[in-house]
C-alpha atoms as a PDB file:
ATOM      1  CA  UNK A   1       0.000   0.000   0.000  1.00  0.00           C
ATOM      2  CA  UNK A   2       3.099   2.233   0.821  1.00  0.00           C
ATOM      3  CA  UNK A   3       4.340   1.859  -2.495  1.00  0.00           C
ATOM      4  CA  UNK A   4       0.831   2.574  -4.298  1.00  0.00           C
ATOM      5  CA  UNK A   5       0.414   5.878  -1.988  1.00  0.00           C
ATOM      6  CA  UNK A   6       4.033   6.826  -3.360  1.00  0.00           C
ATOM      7  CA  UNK A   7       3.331   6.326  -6.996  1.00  0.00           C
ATOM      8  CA  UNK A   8       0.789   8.207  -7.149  1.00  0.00           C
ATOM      9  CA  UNK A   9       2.130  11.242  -5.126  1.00  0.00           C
ATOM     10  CA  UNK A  10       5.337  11.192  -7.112  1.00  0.00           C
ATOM     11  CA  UNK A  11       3.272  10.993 -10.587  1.00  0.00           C
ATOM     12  CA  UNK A  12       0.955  14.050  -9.397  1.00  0.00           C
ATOM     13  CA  UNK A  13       4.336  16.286  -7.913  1.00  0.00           C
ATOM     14  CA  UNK A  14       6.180  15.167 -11.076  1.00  0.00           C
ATOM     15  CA  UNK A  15       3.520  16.577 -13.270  1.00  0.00           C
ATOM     16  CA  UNK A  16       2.937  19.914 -11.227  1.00  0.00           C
ATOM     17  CA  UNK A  17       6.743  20.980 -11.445  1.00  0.00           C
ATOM     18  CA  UNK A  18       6.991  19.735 -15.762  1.00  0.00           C
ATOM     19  CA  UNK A  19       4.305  22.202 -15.985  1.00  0.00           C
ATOM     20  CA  UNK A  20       6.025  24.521 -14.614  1.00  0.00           C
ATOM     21  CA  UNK A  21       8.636  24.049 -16.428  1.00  0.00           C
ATOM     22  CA  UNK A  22      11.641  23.223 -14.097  1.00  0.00           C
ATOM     23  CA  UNK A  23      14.275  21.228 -15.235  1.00  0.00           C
ATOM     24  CA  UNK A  24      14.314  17.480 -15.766  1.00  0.00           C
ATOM     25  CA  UNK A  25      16.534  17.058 -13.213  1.00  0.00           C
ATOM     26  CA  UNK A  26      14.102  18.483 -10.761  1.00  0.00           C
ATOM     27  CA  UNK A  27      11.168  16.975 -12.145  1.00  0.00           C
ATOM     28  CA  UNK A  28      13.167  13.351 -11.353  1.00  0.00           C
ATOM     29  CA  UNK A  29      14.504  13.636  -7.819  1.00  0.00           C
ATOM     30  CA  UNK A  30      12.620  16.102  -6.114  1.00  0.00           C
ATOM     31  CA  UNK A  31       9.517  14.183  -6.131  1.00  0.00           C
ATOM     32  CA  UNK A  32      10.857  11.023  -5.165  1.00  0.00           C
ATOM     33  CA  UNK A  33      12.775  12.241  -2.301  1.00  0.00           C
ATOM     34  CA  UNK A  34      10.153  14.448  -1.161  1.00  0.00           C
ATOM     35  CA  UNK A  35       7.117  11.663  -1.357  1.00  0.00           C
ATOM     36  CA  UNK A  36       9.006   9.422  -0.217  1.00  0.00           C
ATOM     37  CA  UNK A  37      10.029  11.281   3.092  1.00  0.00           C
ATOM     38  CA  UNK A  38       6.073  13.118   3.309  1.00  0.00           C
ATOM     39  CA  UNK A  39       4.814   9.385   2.982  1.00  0.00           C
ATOM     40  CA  UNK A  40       7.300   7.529   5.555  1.00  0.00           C
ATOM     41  CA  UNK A  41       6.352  10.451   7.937  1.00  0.00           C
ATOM     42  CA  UNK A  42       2.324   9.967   7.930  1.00  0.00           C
ATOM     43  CA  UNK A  43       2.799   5.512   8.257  1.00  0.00           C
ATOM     44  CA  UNK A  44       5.079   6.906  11.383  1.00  0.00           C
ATOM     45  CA  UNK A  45       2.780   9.493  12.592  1.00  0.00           C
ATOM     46  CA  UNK A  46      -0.341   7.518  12.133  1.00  0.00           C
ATOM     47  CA  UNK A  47       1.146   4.383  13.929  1.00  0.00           C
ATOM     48  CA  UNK A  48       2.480   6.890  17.224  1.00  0.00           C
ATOM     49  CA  UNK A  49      -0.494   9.412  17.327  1.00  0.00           C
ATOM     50  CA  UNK A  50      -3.212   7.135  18.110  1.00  0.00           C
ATOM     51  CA  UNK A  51      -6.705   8.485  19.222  1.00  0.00           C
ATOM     52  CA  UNK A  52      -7.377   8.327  22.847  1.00  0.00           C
ATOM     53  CA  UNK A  53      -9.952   9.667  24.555  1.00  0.00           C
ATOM     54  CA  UNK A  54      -9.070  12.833  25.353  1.00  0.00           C
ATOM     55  CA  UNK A  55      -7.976  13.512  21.206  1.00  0.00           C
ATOM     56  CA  UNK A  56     -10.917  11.152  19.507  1.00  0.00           C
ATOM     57  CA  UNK A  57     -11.383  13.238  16.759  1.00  0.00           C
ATOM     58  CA  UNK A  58      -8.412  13.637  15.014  1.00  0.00           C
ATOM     59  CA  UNK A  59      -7.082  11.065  13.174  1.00  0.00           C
ATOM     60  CA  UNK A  60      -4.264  10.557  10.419  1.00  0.00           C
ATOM     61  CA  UNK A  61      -5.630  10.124   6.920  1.00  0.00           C
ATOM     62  CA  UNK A  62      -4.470  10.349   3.145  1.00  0.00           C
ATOM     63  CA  UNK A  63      -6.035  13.760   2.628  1.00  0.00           C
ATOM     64  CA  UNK A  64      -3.702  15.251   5.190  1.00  0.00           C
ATOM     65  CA  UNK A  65      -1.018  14.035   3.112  1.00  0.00           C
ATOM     66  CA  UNK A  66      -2.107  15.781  -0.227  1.00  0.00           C
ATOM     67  CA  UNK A  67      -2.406  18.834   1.798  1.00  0.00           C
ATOM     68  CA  UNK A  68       1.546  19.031   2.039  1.00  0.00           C
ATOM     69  CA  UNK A  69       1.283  19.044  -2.178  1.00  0.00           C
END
């Protein structure tokens, strides 16, 4: 699932900076490095921020993820 999330983020950040015209170079690392890290970051966060009952409503989901693109 990881992996899947990834993809998809990297395609989507890939496209947004070719259409804005940075360099290929860019368009290659950038969104690898910085999906990959966003991505590792919200399996970690998700797994130590659990609800309890003092915090029930907030929990970790995928949309909170495409907010930081």
């Amino acid at each position: 699932m990881e992996e899947e999330i990834i993809n998809i983020y990297q395609a989507s950040l890939a496209t947004w900076f070719r259409t804005h015209n940075f360099p290929e170079s860019v368009v290659i690392s950038i969104p690898y490095l910085a999906v990959s890290a966003t991505v590792e970051l919200f399996f970690k966060l998700r797994q130590k921020l659990l609800p309890v009952p003092s915090k029930f409503y907030y929990n970790f989901n995928l949309r909170d993820v495409a907010k930081v693109f």
